[in-house]
C-alpha atoms as a PDB file:
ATOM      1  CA  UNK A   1     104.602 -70.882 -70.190  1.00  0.00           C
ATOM      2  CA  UNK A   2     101.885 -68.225 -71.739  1.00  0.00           C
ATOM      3  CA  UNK A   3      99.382 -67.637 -69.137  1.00  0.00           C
ATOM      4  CA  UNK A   4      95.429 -67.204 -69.918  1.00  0.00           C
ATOM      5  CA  UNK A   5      94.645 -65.196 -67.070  1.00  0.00           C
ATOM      6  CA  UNK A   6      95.565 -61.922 -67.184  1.00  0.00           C
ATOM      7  CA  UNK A   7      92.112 -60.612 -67.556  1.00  0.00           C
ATOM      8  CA  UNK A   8      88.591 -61.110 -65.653  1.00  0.00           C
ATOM      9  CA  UNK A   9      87.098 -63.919 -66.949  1.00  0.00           C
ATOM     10  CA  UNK A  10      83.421 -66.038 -65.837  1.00  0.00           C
ATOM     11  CA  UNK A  11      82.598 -69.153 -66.935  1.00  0.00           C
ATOM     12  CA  UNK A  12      78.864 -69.764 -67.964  1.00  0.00           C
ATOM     13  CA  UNK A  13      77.410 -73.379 -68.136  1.00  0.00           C
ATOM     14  CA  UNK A  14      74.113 -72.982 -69.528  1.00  0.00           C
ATOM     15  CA  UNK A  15      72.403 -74.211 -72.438  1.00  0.00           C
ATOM     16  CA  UNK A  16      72.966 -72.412 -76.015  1.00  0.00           C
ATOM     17  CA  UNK A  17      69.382 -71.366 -77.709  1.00  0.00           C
ATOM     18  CA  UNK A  18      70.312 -69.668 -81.138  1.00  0.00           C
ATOM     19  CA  UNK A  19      66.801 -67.600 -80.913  1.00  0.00           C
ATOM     20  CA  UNK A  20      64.501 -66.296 -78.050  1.00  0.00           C
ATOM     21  CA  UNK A  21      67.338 -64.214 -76.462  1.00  0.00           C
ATOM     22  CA  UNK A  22      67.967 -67.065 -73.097  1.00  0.00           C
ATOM     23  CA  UNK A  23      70.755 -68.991 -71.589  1.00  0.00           C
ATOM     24  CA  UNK A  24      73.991 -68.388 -72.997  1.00  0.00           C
ATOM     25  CA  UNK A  25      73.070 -65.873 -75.672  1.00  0.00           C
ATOM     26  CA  UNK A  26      72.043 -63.394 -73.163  1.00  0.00           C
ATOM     27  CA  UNK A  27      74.746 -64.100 -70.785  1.00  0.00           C
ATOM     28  CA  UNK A  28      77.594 -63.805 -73.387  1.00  0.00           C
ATOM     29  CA  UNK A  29      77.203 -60.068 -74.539  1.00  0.00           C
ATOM     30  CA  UNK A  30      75.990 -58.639 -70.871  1.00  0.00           C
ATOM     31  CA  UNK A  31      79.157 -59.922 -69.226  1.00  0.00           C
ATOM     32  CA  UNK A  32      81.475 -59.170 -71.837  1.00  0.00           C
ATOM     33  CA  UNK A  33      79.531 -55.514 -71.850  1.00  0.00           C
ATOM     34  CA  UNK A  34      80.536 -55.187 -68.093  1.00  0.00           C
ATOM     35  CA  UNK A  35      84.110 -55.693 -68.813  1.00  0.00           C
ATOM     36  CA  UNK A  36      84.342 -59.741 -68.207  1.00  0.00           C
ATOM     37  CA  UNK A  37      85.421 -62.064 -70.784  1.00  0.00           C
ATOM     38  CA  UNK A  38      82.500 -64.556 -71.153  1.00  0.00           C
ATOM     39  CA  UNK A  39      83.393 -68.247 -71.589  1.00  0.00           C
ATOM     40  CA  UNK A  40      80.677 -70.535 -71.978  1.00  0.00           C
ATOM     41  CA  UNK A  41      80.453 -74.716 -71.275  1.00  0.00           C
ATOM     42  CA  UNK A  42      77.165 -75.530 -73.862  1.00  0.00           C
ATOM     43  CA  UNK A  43      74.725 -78.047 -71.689  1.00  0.00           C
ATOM     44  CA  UNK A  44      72.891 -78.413 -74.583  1.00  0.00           C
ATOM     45  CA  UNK A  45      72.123 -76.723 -78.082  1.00  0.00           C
ATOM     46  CA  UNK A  46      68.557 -75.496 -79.260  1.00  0.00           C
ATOM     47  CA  UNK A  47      67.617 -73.810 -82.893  1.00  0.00           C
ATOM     48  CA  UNK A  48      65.219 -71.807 -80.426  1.00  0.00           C
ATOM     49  CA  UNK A  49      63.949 -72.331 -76.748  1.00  0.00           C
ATOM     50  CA  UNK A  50      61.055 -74.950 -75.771  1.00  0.00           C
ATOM     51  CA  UNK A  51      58.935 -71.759 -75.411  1.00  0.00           C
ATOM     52  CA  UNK A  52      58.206 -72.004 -79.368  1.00  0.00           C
ATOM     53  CA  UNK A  53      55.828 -75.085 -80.774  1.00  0.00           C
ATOM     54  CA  UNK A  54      58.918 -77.020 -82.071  1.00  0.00           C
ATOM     55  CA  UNK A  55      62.661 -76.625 -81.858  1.00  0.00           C
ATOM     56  CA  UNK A  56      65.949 -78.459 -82.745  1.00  0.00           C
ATOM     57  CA  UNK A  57      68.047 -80.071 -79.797  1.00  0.00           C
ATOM     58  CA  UNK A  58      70.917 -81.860 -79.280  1.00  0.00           C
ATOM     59  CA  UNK A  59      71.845 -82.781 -75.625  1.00  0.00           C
ATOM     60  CA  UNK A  60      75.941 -81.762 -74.824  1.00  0.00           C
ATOM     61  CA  UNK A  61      76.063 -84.068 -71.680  1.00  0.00           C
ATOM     62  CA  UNK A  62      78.462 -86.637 -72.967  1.00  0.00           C
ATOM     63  CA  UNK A  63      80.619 -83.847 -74.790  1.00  0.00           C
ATOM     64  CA  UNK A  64      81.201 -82.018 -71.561  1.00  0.00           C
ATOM     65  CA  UNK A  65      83.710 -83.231 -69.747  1.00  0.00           C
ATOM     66  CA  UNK A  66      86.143 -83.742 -72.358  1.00  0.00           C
ATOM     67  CA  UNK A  67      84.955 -79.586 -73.307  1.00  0.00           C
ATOM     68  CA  UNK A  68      86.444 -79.053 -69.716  1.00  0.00           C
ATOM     69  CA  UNK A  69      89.192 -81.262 -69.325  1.00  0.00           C
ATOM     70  CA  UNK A  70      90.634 -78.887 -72.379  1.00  0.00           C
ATOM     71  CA  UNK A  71      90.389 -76.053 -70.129  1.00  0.00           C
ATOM     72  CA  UNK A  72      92.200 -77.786 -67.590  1.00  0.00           C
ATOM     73  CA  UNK A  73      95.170 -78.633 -70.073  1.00  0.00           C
ATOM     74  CA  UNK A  74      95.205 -74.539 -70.559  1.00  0.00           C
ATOM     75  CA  UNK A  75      95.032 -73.755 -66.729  1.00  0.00           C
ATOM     76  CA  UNK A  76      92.481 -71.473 -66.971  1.00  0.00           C
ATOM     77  CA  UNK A  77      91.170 -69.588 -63.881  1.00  0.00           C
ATOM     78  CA  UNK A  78      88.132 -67.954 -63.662  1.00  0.00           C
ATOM     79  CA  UNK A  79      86.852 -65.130 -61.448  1.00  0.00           C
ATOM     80  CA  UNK A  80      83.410 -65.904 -61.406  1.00  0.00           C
ATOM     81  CA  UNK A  81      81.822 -68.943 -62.496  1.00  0.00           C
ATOM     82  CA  UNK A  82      77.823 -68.869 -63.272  1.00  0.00           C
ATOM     83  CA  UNK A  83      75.102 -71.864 -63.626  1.00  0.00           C
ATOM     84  CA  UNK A  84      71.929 -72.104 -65.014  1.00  0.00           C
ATOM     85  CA  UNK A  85      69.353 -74.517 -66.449  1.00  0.00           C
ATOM     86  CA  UNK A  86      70.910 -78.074 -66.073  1.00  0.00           C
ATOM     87  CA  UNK A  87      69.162 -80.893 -67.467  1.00  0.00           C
ATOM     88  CA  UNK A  88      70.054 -83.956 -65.983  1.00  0.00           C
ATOM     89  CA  UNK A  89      71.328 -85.792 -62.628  1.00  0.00           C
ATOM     90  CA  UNK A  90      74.696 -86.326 -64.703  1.00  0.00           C
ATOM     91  CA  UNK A  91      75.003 -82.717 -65.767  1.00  0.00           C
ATOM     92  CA  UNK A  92      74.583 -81.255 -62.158  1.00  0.00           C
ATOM     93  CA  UNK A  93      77.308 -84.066 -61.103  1.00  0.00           C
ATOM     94  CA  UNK A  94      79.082 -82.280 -63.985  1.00  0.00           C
ATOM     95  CA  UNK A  95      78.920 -79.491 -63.197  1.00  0.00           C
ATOM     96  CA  UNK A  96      79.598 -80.108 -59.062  1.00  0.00           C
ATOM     97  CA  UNK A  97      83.396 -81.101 -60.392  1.00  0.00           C
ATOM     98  CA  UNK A  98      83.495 -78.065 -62.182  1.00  0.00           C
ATOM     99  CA  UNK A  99      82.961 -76.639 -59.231  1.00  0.00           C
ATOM    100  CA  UNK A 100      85.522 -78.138 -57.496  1.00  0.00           C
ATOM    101  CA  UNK A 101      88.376 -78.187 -59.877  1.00  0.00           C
ATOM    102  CA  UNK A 102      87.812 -74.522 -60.537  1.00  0.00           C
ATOM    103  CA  UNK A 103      86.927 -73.004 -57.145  1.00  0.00           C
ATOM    104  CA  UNK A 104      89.195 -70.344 -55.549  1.00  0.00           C
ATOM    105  CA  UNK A 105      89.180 -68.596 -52.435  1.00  0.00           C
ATOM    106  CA  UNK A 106      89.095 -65.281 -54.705  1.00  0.00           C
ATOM    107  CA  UNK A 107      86.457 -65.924 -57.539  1.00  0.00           C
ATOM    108  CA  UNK A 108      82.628 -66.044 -57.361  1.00  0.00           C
ATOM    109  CA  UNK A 109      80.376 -68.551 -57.835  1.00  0.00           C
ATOM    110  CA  UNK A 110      76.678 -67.908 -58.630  1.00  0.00           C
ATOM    111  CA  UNK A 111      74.562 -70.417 -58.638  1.00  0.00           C
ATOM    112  CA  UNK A 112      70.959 -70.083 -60.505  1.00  0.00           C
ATOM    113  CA  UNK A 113      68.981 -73.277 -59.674  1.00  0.00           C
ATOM    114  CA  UNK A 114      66.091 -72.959 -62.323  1.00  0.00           C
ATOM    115  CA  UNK A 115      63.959 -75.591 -61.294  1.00  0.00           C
ATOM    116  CA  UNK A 116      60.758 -74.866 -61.760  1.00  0.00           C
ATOM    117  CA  UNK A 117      58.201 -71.605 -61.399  1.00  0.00           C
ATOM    118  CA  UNK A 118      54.479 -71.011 -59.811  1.00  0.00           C
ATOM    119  CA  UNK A 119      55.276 -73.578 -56.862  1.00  0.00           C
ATOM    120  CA  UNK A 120      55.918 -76.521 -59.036  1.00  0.00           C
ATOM    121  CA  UNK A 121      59.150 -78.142 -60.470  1.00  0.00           C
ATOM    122  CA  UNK A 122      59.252 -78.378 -64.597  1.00  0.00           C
ATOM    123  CA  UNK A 123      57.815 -81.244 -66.064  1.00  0.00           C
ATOM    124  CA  UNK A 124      61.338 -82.458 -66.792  1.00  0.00           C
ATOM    125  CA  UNK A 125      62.993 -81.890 -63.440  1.00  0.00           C
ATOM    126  CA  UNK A 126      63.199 -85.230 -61.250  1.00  0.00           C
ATOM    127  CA  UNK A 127      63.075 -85.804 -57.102  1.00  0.00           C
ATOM    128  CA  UNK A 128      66.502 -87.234 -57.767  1.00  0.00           C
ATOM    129  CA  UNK A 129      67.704 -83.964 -59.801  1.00  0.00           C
ATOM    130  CA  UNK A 130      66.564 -81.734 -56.718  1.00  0.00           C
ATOM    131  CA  UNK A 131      68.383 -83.660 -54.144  1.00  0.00           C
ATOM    132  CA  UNK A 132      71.723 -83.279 -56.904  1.00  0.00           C
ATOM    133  CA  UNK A 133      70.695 -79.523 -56.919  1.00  0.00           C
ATOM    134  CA  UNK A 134      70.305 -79.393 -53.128  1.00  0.00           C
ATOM    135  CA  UNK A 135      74.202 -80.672 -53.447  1.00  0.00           C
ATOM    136  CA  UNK A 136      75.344 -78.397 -56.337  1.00  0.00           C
ATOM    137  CA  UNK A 137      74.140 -75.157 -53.903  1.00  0.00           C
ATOM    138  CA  UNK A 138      76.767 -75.968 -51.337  1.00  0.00           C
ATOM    139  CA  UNK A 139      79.202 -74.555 -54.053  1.00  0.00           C
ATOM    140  CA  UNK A 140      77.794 -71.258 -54.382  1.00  0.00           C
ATOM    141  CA  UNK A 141      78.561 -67.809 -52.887  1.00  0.00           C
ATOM    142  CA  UNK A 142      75.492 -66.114 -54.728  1.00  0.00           C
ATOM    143  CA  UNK A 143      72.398 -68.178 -54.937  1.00  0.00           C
ATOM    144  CA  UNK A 144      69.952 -66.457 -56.998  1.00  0.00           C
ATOM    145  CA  UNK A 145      66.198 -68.912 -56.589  1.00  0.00           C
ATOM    146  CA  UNK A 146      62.922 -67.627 -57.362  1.00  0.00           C
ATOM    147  CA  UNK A 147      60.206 -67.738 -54.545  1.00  0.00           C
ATOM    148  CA  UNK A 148      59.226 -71.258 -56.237  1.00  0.00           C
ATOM    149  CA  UNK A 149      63.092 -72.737 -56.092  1.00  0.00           C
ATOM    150  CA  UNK A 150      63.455 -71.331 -52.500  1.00  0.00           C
ATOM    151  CA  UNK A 151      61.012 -73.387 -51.333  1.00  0.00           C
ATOM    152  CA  UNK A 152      62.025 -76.367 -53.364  1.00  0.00           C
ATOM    153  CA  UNK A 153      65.256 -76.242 -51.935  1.00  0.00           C
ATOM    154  CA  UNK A 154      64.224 -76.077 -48.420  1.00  0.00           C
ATOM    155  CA  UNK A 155      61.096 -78.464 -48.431  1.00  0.00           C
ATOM    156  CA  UNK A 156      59.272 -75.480 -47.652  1.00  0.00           C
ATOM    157  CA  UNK A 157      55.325 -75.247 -48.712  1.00  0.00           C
ATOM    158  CA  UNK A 158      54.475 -72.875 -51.193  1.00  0.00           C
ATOM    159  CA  UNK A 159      52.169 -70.496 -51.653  1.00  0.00           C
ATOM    160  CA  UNK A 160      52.252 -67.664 -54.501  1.00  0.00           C
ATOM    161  CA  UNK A 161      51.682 -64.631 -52.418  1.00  0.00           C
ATOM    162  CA  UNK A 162      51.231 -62.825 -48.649  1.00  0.00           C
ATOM    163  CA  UNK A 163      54.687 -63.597 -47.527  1.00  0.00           C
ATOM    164  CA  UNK A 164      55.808 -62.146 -44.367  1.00  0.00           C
ATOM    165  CA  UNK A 165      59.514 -60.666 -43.368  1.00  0.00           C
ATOM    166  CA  UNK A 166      59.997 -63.380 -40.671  1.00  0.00           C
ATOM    167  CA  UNK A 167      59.236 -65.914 -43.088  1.00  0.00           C
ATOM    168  CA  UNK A 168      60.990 -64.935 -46.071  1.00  0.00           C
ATOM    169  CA  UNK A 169      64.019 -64.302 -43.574  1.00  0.00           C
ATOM    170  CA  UNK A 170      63.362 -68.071 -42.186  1.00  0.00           C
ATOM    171  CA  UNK A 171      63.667 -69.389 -45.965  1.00  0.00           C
ATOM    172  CA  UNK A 172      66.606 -67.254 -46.728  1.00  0.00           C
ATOM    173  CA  UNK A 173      68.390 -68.315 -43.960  1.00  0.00           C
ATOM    174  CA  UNK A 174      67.542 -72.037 -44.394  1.00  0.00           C
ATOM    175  CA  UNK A 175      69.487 -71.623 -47.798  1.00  0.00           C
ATOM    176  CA  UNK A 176      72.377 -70.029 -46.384  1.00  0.00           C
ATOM    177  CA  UNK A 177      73.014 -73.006 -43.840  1.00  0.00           C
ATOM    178  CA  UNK A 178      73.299 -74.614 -47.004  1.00  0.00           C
ATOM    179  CA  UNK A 179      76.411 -72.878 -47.788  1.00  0.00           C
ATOM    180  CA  UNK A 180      75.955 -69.326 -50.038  1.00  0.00           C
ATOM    181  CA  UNK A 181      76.920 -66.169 -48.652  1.00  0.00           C
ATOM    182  CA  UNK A 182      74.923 -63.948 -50.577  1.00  0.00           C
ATOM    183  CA  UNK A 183      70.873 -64.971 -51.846  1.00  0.00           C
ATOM    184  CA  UNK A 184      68.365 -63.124 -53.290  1.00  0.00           C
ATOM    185  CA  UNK A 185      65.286 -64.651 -53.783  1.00  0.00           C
ATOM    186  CA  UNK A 186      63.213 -63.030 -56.764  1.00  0.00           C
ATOM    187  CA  UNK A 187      60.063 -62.169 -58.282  1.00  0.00           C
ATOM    188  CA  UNK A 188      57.719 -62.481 -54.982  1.00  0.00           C
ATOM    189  CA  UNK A 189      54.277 -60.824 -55.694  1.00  0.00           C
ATOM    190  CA  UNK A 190      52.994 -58.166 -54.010  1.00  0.00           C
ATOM    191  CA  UNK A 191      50.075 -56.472 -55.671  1.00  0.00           C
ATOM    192  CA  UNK A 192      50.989 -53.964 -58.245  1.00  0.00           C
ATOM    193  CA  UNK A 193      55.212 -54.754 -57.414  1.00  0.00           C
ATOM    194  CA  UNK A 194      57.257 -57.685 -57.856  1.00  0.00           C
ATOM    195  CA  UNK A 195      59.899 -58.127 -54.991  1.00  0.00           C
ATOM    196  CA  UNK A 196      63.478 -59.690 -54.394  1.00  0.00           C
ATOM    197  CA  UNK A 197      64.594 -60.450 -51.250  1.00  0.00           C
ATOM    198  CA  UNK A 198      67.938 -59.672 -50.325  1.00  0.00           C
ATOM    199  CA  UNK A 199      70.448 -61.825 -47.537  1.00  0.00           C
ATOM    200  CA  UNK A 200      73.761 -61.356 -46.879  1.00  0.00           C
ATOM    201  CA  UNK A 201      75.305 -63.396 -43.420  1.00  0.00           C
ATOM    202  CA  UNK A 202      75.717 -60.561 -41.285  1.00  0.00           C
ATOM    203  CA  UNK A 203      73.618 -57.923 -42.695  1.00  0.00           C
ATOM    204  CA  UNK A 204      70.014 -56.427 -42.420  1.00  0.00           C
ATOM    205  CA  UNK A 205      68.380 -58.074 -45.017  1.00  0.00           C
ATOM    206  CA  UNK A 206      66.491 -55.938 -47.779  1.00  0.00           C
ATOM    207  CA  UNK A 207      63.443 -56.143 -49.896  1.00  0.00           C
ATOM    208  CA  UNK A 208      63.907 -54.101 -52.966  1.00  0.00           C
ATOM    209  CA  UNK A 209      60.522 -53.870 -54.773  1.00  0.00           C
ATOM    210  CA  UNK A 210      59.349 -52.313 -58.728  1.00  0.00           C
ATOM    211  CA  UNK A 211      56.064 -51.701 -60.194  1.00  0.00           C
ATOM    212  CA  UNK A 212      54.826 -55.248 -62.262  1.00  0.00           C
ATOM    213  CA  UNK A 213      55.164 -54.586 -65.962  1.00  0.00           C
ATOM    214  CA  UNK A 214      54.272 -56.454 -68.888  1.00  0.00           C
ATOM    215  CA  UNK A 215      54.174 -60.440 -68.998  1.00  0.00           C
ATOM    216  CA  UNK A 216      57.082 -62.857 -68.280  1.00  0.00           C
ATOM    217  CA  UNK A 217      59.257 -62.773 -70.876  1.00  0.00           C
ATOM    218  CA  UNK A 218      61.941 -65.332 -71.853  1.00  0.00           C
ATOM    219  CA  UNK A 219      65.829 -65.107 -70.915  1.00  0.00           C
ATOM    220  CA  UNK A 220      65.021 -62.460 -68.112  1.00  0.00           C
ATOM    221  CA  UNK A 221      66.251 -64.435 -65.493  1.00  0.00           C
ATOM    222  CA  UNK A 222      69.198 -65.483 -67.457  1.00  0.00           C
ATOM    223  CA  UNK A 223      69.555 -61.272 -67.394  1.00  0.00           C
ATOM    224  CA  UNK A 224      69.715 -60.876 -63.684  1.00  0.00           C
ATOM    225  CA  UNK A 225      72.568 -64.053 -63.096  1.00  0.00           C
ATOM    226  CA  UNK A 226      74.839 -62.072 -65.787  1.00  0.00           C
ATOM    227  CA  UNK A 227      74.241 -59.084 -64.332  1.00  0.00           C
ATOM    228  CA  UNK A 228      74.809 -60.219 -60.485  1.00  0.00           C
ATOM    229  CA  UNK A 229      77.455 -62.563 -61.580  1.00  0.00           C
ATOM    230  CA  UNK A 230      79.526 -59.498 -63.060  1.00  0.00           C
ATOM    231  CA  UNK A 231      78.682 -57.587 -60.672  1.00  0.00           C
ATOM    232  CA  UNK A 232      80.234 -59.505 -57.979  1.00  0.00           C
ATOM    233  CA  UNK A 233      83.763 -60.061 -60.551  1.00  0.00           C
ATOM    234  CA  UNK A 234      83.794 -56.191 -60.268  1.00  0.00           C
ATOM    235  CA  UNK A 235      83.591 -55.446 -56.396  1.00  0.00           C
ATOM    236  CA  UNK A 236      80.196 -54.238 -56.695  1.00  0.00           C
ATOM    237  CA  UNK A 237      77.950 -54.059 -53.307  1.00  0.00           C
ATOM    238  CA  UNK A 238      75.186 -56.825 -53.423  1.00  0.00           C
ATOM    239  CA  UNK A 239      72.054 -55.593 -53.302  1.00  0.00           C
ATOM    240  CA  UNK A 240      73.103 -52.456 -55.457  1.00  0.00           C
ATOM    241  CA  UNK A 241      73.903 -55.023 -57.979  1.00  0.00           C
ATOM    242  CA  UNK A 242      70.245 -56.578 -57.563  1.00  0.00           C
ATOM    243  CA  UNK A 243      68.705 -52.876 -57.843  1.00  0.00           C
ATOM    244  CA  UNK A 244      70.889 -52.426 -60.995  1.00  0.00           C
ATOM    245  CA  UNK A 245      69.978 -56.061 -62.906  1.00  0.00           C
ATOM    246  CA  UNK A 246      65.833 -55.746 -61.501  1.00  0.00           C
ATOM    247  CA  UNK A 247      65.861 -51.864 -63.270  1.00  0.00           C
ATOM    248  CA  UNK A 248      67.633 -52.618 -66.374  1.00  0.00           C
ATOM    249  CA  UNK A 249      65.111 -55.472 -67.200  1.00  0.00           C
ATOM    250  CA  UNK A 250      62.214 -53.304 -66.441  1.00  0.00           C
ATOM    251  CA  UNK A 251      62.975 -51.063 -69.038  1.00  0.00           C
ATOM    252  CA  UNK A 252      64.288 -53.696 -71.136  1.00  0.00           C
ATOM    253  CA  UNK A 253      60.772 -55.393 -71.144  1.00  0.00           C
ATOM    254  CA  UNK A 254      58.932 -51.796 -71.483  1.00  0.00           C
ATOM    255  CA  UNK A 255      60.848 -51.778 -74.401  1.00  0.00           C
ATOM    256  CA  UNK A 256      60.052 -55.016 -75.930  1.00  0.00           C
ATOM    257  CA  UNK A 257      56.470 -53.843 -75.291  1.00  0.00           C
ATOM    258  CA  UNK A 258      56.651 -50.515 -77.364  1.00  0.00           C
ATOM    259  CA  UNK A 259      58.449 -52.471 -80.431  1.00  0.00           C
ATOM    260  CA  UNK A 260      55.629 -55.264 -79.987  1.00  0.00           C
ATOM    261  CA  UNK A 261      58.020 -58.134 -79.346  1.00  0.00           C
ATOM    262  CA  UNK A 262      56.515 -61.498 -78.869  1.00  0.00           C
ATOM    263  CA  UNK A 263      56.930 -63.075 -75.192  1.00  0.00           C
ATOM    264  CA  UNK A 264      58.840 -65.602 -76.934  1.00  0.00           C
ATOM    265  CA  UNK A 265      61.438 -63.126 -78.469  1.00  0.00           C
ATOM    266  CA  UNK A 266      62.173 -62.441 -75.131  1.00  0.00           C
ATOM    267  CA  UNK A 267      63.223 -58.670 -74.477  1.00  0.00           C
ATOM    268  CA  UNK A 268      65.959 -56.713 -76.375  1.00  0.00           C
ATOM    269  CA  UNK A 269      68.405 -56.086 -73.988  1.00  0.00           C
ATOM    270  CA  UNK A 270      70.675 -55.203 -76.754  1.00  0.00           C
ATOM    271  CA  UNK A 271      69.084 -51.281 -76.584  1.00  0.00           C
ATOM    272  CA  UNK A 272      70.596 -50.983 -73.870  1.00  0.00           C
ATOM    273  CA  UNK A 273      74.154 -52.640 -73.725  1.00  0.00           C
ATOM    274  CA  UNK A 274      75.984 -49.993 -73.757  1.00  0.00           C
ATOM    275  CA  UNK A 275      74.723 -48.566 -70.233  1.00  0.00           C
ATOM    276  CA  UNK A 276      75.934 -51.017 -68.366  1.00  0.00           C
ATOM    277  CA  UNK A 277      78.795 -50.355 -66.776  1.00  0.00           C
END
């Protein structure tokens, strides 16, 4: 029988927004830069993100399974697997049997629990879907939370800025009991820098900080899991990895900036493809 799996491959379960440079159109052309062929489950299809005043959308919940049950049929085996946005209690269970049915001892799973942002949960995201999420994060090796999600996660109160070492090491390590090896926890203020926090099980943790520039911008944290995700498929060290994805946003965004880009456009990585490596 013809085998599918002679090269690297990641799987990408994300939503599909055909403008403002997010989800699965960023993901696609950064991993397949880095080497990796890209193969991505649609959660859902958008003309353009919910960032603009109005947008087409069709939900891809009910299409999904039967979308992965093909994959099955082929035998596919993936290196890395990679989550984002999920919309729904059903698409996290979804996604959990992905998980399961696709999980190896050898590939990487990176887990991105966008859940919400400046210590609250999006409008749309349910107590019932965080307690699914709290589930889905068992699966992962990388967990990749912002300071708002880390807290979510761990019933921890939030507060937007003057976080100490102890505690951020306290909150990283009350993730990793949940299961991932690897966690960085991103885009902590402090005053003129923006921080990650870096946790690996048995190693000094690191805080790896760069000067604040610009606004948020859409699709940049959909940048970062790519990156990471890839990263990891390649043997790269951790927190090099997170130095490597938090620099080439920077100058992605300062970028954006000089070719007056609106925040919506998100930033145009695509200047820049062809230095990752």
């Amino acid at each position: 029988m013809t085998s599918h799996n002679h090269q690297k491959k990641i799987a990408v379960i994300n939503d599909l927004s055909g403008f403002g440079r997010c989800s699965i159109a960023v993901a696609l052309p950064i991993i397949s830069a880095m080497k990796i062929q890209c193969c991505p489950v649609p959660t859902s299809i958008f003309s353009n993100h919910t960032g603009f005043p109005s947008f087409f959308f069709e939900d891809y919940t009910d299409r999904m399974q039967p979308y992965i049950d093909q994959w099955k049929k082929l035998e596919l085996q993936f290196d890395g697997v990679c989550t984002g946005f999920l919309g729904s209690k059903e698409q996290i269970q979804i996604v959990a049997r992905f998980l399961q049915d696709f999980g190896r001892e050898d590939n990487r799973i990176l887990v991105d629990p966008v859940m919400g942002d400046y210590g609250k949960p999006y409008a749309t995201y349910t107590t019932e879907m965080c307690q699914e999420m709290r589930k889905l994060v068992q699966f992962a090796d990388i967990l990749t939370p912002n300071l708002t999600e880390a807290c979510l996660l761990t019933d921890t109160p939030y507060r937007p800025d003057h976080w100490r070492k102890t505690e951020l090491l306290e909150l990283a390590e009350a993730l990793a009991a949940k299961g991932p090896e690897k966690i960085v926890i991103t885009g902590i203020p402090q005053g003129d820098f923006i921080a990650n926090y870096c946790y690996e099980k048995g190693e000094e943790p690191t805080i790896l900080r760069t000067h604040r520039v610009g606004t948020q911008r859409s699709g940049t944290g959909d940048i970062f899991s790519a990156i990471v995700a890839a990263d990891a498929v390649n043997g790269v060290l951790f927190r090099e990895s997170v130095k490597k994805a938090s620099n080439f946003i920077k100058k992605c965004i300062l970028r954006s900036i000089e070719m007056d880009l609106p925040l919506t456009d998100g930033v145009c990585f695509e200047e820049f493809l062809t230095k990752l490596r």
